[in-house]
Protein backbone atom coordinates (compact mmCIF):
# COMPACT_ATOMS: atom_id res chain seq x y z
CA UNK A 1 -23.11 18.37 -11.58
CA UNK A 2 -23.90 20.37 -8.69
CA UNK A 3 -21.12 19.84 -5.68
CA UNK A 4 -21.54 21.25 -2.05
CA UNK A 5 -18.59 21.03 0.50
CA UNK A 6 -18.63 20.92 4.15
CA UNK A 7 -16.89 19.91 7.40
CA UNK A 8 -16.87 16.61 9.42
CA UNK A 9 -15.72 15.36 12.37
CA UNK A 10 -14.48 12.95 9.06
CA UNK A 11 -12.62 15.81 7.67
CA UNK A 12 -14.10 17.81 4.66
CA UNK A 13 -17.05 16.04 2.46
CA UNK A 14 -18.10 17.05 -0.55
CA UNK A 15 -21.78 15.96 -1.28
CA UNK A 16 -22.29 15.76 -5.64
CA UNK A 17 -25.78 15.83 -7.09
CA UNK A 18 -26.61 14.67 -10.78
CA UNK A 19 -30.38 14.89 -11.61
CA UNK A 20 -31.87 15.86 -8.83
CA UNK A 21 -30.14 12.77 -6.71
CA UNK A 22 -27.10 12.18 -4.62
CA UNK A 23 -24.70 10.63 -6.98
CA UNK A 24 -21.08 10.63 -4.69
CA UNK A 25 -19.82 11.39 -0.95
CA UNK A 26 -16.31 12.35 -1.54
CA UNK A 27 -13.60 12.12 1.45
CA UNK A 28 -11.70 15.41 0.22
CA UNK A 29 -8.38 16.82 1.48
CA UNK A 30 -8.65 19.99 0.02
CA UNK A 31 -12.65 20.69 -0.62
CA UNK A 32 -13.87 23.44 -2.57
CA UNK A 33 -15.76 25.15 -0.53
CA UNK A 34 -16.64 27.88 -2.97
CA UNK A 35 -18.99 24.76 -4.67
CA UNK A 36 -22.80 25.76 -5.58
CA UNK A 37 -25.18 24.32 -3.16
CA UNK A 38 -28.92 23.05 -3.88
CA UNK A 39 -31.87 22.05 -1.48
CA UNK A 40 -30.74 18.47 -1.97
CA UNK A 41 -27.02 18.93 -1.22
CA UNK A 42 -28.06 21.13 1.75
CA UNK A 43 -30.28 18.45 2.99
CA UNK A 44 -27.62 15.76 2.38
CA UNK A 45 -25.03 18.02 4.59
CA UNK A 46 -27.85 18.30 7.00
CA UNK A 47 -28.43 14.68 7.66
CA UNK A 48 -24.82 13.68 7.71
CA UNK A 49 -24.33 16.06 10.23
CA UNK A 50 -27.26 14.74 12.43
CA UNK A 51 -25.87 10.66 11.74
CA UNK A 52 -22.15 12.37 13.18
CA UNK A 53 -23.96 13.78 16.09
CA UNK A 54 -26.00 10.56 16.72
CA UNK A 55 -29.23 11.73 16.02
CA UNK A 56 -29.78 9.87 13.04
CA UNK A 57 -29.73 6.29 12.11
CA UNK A 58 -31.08 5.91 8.00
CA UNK A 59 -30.98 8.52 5.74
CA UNK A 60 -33.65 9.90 3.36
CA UNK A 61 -32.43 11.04 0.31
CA UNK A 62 -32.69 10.04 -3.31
CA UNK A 63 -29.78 8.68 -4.55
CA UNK A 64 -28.08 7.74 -7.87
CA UNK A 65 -26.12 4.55 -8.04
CA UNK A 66 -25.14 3.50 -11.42
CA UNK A 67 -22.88 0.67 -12.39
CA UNK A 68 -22.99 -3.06 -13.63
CA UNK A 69 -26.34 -4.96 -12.29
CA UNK A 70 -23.80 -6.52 -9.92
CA UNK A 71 -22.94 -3.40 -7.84
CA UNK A 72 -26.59 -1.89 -8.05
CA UNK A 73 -28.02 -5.13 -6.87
CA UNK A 74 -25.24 -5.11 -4.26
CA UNK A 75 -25.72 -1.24 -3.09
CA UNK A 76 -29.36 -2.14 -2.81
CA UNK A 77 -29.00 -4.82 -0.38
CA UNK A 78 -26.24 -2.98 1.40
CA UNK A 79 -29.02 -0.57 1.62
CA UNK A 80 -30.92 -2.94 3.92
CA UNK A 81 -27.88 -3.83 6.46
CA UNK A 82 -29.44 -2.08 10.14
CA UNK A 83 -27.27 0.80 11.56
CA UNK A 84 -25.55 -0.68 13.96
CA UNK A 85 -25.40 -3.87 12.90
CA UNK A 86 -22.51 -6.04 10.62
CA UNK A 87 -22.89 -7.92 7.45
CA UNK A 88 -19.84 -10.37 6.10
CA UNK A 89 -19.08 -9.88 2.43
CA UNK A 90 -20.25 -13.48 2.18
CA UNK A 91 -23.34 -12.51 3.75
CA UNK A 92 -23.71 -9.58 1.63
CA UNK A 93 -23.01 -11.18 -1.44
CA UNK A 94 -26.45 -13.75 -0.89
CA UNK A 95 -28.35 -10.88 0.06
CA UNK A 96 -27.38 -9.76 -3.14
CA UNK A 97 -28.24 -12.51 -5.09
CA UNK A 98 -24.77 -13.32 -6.13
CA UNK A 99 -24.23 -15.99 -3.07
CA UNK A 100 -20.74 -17.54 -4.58
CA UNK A 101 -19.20 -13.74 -5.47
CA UNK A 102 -18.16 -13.29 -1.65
CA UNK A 103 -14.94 -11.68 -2.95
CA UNK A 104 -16.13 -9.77 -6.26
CA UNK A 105 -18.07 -7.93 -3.16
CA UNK A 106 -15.00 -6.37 -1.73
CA UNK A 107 -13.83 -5.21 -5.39
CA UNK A 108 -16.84 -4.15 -5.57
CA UNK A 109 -17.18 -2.03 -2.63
CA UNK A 110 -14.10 -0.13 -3.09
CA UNK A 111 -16.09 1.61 -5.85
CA UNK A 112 -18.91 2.75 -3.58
CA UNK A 113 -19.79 6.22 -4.59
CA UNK A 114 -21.72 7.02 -1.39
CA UNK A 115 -19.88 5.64 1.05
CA UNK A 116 -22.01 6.51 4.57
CA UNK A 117 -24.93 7.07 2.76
CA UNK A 118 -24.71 3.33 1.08
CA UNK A 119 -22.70 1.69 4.81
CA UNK A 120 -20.21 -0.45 3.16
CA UNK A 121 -18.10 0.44 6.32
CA UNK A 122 -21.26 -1.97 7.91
CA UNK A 123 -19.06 -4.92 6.00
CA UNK A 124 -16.99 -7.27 7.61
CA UNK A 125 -14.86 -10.30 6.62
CA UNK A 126 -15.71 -13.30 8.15
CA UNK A 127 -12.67 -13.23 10.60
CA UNK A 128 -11.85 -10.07 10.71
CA UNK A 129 -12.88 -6.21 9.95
CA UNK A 130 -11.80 -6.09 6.33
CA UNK A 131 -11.03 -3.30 4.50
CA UNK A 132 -12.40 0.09 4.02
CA UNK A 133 -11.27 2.04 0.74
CA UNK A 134 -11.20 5.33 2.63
CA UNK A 135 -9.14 4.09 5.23
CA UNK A 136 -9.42 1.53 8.58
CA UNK A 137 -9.36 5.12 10.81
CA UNK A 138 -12.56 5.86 8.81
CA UNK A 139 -14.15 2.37 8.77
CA UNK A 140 -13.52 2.00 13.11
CA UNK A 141 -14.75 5.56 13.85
CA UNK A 142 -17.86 4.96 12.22
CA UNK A 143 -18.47 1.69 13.39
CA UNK A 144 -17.66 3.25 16.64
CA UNK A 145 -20.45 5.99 16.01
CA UNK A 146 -22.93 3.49 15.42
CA UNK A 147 -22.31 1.30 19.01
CA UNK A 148 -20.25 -1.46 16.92
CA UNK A 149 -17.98 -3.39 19.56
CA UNK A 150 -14.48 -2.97 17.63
């Protein structure tokens, strides 16, 4: 696996290819930035930068989500959520396909392995923000970026 560090306004990312396709975003306190880089992991660094300076809304990169049919089928629709726009886990989870697993999607989520890249920060509770596994700073500055009214 092929890793590429790199600043944001974030704090250092580390990008992670497997087989030719983005397979994690890591939020890193100490990065390596020694790591190898590749076309694809300069790319990925490339567009990430343009989405922090608001130049970019979707990404296009080939990614590599693996897990139980539940979380692929729920990164997929995730996938589809609009920048700039919200999704309730409720929601999220009938997009899905799974309309009665509103709360297996926030378990779920906290798993994300490309978090930006697949927006779970685009997920809300139905009366409130909900959570964000990297943190609520993280989860309000890019809703922020994206014109979200928080």
């Amino acid at each position: 696996m092929r890793r590429y560090s790199f600043s944001s306004p974030l704090g250092p990312l580390t990008l992670c290819e497997e087989s030719g396709r983005l397979s994690a975003l890591l939020f890193e306190e100490t990065p390596d930035f020694r790591s190898s880089s590749s076309p694809l992991l300069l790319e990925g660094a490339r567009q990430l930068s343009e989405y922090f300076c608001g130049e970019r809304e979707s990404f296009d990169l080939p990614l590599f989500v693996s897990g139980t049919p539940f979380s692929r089928a729920l990164f997929s629709a995730l996938l589809t959520v609009p920048f700039g726009e919200t999704v309730t886990y409720g929601e999220l989870a009938a997009l899905s396909g799974f309309a009665r697993a509103a709360r297996a999607v926030g378990n779920c989520l906290h798993t994300n392995p490309l978090p930006i890249l697949v927006p779970c920060h685009r997920v809300v509770g139905a009366t409130g923000l909900g959570n964000f596994a990297w943190g609520m700073e993280k989860k309000l500055f890019l809703m922020r970026l994206e014109g979200m009214d928080v």
